[in-house]
N, C-alpha and C. Protein backbone atom coordinates (compact mmCIF):
# COMPACT_ATOMS: atom_id res chain seq x y z
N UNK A 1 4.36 -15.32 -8.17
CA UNK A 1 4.38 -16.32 -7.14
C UNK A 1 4.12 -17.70 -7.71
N UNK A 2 3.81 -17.84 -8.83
CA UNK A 2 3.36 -18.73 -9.28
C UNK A 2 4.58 -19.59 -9.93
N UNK A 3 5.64 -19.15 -9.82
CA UNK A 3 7.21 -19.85 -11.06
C UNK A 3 7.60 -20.33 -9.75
N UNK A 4 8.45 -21.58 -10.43
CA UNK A 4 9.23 -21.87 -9.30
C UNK A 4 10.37 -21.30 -8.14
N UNK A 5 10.62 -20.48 -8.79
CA UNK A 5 11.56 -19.43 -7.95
C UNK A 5 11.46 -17.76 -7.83
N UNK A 6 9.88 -17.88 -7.47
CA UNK A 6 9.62 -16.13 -7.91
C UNK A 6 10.15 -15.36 -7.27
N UNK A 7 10.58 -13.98 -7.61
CA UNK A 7 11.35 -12.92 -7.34
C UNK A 7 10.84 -12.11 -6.29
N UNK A 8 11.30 -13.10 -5.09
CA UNK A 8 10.22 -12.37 -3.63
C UNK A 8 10.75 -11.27 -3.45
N UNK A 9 11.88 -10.32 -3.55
CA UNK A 9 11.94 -9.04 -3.42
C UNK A 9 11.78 -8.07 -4.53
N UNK A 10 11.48 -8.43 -5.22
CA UNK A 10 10.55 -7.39 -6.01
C UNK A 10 9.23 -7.71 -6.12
N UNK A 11 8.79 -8.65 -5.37
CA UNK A 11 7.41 -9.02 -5.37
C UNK A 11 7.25 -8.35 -3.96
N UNK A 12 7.67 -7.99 -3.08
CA UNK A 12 7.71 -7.03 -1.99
C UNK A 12 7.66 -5.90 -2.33
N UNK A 13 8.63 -5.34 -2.94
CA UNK A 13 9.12 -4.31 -3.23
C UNK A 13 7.74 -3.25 -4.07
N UNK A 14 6.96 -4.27 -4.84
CA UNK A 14 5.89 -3.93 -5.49
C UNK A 14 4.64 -3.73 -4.52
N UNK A 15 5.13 -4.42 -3.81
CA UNK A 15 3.83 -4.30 -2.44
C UNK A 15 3.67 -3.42 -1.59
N UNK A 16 5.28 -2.80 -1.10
CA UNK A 16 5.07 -1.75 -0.68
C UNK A 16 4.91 -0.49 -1.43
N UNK A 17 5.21 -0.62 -2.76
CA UNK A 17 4.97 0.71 -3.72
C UNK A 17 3.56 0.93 -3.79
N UNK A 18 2.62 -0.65 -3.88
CA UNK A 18 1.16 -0.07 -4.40
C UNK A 18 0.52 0.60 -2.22
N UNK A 19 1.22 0.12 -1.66
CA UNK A 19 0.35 0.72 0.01
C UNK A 19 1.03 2.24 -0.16
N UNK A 20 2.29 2.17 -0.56
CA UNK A 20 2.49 3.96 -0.83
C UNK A 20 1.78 4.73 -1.49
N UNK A 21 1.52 4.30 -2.44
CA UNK A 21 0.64 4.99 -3.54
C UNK A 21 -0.85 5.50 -3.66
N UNK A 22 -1.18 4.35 -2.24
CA UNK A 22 -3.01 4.11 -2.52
C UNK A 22 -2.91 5.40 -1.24
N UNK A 23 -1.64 5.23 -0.34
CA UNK A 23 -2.22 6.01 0.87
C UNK A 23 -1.60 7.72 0.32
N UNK A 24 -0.88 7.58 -0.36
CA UNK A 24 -0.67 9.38 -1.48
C UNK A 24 -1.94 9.59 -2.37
N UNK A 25 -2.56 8.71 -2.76
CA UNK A 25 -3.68 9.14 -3.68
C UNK A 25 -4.57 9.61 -2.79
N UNK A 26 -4.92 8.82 -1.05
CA UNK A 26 -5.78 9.47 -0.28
C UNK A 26 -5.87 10.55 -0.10
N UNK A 27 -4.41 10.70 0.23
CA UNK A 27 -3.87 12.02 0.70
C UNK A 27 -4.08 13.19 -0.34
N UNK A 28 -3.78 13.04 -1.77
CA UNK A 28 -4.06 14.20 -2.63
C UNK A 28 -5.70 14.20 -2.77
N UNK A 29 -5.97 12.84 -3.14
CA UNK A 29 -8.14 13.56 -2.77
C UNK A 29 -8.20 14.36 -1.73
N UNK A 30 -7.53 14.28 -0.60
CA UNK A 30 -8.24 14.61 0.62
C UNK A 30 -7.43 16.32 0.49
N UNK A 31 -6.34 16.57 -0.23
CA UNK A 31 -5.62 17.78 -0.63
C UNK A 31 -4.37 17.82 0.64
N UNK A 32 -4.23 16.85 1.27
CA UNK A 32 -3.37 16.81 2.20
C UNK A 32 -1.79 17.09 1.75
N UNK A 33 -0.78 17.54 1.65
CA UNK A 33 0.39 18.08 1.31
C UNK A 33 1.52 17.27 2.22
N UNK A 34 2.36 16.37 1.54
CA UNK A 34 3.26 15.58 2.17
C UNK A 34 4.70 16.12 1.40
N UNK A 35 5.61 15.01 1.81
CA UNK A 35 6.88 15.31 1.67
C UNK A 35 7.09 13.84 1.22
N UNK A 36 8.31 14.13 -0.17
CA UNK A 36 8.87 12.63 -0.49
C UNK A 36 9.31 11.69 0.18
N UNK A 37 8.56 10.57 0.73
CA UNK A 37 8.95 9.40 1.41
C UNK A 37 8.12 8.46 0.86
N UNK A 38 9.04 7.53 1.48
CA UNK A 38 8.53 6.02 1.11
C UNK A 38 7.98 5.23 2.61
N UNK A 39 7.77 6.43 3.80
CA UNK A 39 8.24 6.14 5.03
C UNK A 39 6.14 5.00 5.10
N UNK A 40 5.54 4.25 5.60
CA UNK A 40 4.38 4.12 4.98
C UNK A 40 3.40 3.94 6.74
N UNK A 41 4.70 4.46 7.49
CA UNK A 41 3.73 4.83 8.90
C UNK A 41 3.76 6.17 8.65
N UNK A 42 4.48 7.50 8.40
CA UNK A 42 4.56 8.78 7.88
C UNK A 42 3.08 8.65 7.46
N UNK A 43 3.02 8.21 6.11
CA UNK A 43 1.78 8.37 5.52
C UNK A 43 0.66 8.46 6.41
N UNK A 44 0.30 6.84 6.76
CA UNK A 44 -0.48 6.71 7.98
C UNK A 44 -0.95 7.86 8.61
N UNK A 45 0.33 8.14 9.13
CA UNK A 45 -0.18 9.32 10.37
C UNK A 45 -0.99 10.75 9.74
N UNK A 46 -0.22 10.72 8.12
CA UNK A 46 -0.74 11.93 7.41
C UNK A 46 -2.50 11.53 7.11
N UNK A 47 -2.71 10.18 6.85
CA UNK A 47 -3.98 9.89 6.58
C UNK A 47 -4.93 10.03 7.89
N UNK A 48 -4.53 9.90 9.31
CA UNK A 48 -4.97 9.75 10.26
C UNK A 48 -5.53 11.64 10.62
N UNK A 49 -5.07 12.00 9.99
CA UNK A 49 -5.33 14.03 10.14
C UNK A 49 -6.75 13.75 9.37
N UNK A 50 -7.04 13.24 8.52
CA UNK A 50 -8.11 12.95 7.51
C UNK A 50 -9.37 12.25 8.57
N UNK A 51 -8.80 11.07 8.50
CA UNK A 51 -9.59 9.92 9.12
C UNK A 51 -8.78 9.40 10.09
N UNK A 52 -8.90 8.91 11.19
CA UNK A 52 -8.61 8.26 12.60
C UNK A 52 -8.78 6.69 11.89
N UNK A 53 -9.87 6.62 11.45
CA UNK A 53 -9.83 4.69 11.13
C UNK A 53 -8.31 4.49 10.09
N UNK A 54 -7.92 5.74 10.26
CA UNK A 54 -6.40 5.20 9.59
C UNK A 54 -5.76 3.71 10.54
N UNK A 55 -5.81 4.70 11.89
CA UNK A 55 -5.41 3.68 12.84
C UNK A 55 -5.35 2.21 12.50
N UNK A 56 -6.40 1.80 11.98
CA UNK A 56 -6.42 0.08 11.54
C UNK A 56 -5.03 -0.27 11.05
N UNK A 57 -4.67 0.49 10.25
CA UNK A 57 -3.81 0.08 9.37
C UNK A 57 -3.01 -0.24 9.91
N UNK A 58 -2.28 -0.01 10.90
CA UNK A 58 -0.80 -0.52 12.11
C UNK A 58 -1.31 -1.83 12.37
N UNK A 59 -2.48 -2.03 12.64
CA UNK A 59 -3.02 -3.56 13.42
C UNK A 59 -3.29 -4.20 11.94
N UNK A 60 -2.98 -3.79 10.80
CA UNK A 60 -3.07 -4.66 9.46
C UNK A 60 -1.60 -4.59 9.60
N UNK A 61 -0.24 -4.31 10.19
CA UNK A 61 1.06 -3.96 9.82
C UNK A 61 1.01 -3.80 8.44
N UNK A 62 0.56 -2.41 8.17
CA UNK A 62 1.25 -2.10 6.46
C UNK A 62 2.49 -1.39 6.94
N UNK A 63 2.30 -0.57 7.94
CA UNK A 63 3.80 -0.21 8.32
C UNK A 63 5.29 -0.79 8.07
N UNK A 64 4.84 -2.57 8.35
CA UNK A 64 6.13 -3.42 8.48
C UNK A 64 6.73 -3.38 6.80
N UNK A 65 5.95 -3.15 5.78
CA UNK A 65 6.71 -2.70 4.38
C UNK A 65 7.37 -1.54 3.99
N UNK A 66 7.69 -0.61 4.66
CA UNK A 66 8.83 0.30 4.66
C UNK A 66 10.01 -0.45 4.30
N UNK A 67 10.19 -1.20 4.98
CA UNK A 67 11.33 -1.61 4.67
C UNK A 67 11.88 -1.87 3.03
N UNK A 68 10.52 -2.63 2.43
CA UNK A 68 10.74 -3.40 1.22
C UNK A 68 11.41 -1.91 0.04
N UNK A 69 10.91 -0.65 0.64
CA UNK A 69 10.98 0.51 -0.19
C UNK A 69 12.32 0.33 -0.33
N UNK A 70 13.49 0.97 -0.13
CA UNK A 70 14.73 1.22 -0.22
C UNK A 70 15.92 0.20 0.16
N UNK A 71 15.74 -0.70 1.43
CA UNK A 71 16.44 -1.09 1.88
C UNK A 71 16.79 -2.33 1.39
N UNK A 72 15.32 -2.98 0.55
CA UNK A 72 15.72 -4.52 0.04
C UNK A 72 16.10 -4.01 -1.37
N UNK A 73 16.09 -2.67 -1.69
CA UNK A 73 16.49 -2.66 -3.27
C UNK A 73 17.90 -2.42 -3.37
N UNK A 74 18.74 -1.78 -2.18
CA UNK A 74 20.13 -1.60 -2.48
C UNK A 74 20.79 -1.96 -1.04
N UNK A 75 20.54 -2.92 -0.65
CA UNK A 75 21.18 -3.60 0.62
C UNK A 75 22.44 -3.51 0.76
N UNK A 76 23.33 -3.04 1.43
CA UNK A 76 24.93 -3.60 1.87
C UNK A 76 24.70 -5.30 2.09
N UNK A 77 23.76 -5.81 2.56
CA UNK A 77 23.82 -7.30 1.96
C UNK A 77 23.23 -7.49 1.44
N UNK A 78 22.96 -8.35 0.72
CA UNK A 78 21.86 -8.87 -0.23
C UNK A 78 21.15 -9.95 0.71
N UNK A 79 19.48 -9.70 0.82
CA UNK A 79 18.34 -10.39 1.31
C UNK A 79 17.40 -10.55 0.54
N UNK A 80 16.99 -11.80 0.55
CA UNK A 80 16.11 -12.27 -0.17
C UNK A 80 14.68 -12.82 0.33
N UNK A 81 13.68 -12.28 0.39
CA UNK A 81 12.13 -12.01 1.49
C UNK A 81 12.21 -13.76 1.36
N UNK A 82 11.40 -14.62 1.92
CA UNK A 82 11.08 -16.06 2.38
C UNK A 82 9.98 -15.92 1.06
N UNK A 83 9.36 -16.94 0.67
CA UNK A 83 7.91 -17.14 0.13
C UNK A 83 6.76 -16.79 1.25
N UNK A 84 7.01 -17.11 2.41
CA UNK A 84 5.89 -17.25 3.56
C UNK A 84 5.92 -15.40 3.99
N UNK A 85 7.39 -14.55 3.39
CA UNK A 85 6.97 -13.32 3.66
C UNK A 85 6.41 -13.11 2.96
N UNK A 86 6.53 -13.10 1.82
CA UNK A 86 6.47 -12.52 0.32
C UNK A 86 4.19 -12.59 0.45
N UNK A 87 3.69 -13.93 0.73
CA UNK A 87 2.62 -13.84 0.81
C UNK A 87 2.13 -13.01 2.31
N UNK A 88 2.43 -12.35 3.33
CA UNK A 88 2.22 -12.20 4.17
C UNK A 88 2.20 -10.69 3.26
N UNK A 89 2.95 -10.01 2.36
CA UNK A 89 3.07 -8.94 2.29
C UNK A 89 2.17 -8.36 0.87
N UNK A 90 1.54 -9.61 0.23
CA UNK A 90 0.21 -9.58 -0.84
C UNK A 90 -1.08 -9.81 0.14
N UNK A 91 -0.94 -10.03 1.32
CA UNK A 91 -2.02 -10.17 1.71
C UNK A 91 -2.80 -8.86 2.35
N UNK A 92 -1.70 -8.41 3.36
CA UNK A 92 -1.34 -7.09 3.49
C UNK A 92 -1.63 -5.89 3.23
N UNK A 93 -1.20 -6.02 1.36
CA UNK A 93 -1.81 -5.06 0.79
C UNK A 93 -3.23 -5.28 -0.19
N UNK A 94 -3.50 -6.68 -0.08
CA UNK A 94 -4.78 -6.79 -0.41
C UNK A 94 -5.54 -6.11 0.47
N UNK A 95 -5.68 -6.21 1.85
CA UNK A 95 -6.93 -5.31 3.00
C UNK A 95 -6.64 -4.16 3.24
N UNK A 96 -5.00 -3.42 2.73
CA UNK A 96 -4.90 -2.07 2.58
C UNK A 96 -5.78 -1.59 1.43
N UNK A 97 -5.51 -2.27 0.41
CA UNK A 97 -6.11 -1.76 -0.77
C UNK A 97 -7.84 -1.66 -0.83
N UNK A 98 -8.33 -2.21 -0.33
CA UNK A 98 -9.86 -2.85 0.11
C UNK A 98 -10.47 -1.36 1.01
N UNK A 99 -9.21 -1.52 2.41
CA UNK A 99 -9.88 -0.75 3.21
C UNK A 99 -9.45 1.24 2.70
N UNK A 100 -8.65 1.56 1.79
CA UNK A 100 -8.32 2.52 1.42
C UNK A 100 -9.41 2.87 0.28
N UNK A 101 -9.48 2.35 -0.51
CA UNK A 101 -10.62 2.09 -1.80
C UNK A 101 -12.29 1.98 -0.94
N UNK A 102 -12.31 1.61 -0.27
CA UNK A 102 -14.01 1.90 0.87
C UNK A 102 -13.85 3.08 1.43
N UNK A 103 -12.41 3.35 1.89
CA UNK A 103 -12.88 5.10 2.52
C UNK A 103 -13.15 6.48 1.58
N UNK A 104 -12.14 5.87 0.04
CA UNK A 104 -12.38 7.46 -0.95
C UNK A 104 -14.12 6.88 -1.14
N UNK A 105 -14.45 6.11 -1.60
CA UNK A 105 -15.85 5.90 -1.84
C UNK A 105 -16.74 6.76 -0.79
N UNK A 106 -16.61 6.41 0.32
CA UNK A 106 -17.43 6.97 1.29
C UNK A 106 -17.10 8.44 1.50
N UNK A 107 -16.12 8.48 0.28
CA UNK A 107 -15.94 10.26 1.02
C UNK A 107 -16.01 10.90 -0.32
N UNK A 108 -16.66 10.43 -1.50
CA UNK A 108 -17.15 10.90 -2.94
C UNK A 108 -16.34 10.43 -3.80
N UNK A 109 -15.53 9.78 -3.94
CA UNK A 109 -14.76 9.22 -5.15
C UNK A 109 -15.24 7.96 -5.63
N UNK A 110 -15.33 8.33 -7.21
CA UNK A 110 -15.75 7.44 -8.37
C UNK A 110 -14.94 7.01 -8.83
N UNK A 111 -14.87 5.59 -8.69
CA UNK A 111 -13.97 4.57 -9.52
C UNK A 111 -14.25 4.80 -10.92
N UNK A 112 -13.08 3.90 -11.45
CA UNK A 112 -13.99 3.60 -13.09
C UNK A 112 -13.71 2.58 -13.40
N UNK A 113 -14.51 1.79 -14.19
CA UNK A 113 -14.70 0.31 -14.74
C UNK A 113 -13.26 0.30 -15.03
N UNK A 114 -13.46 -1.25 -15.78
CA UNK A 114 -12.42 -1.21 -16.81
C UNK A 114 -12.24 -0.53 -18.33
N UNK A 115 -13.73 -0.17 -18.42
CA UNK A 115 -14.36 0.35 -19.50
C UNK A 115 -14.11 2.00 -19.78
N UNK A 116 -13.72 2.29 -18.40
CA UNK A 116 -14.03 4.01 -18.32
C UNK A 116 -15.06 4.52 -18.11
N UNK A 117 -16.05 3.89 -17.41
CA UNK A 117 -17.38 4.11 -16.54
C UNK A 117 -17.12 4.39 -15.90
N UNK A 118 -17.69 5.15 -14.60
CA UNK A 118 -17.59 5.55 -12.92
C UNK A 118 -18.87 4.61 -12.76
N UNK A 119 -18.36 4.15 -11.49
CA UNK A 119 -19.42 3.10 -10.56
C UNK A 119 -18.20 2.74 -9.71
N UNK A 120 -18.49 1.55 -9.14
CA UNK A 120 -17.93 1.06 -8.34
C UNK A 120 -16.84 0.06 -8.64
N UNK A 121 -15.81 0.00 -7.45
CA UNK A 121 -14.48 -0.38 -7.94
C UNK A 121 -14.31 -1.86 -7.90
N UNK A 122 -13.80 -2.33 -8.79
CA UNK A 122 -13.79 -3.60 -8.43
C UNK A 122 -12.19 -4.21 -8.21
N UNK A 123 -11.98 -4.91 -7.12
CA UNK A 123 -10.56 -5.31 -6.74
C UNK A 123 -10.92 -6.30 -6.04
């Protein structure tokens, strides 16, 4: 974000990969068994069998990055996210990442430093 012309759809595209990922990692701590998608209300709902405060997450719209999965990578047109999306969709997954990373904690999972310590996570 920082160049003059940064690459807002793959700077999306990366955004919705890390809310896919954090909410599949829940899902395998928690031993929950999904199916290949990129779908990231799917997930949701799979995390919500776990925990109900999944719910937040719709009123954070991480949902609204589905899209960035498949559709901005091989478009019949070519679209290019705004800057004003592009930060709407780092922000996004900044309080996904926050509020996903506070629930494995509270439910026994040890981060590790940068060092390869377990303690607490820092993001």
């Amino acid at each position: 974000m920082e160049t003059e012309e940064p690459a807002t759809d793959t700077i999306c595209f990366h955004m919705q990969q890390c809310v896919e990922k954090y909410l599949k990692g829940y899902l395998v701590f928690h031993r929950v068994d999904f199916r290949k998608t990129h779908d990231i209300a799917e997930l949701i709902e799979l995390c919500k069998s776990v925990s109900e405060e999944f719910e937040e997450l719709y009123s954070l719209e991480a949902d609204s990055l589905t899209i960035y999965a498949a559709d901005i990578r091989y478009p019949d047109d070519f679209y290019m996210p705004t800057i004003e999306e592009t930060k709407g969709c780092i922000e996004i997954v900044t309080k996904v990442m926050g509020f996903v990373k506070e629930k494995l904690q509270k439910d026994g999972y040890q981060f590790q430093d940068e060092k390869g310590r377990k303690g607490q996570a820092n993001f």
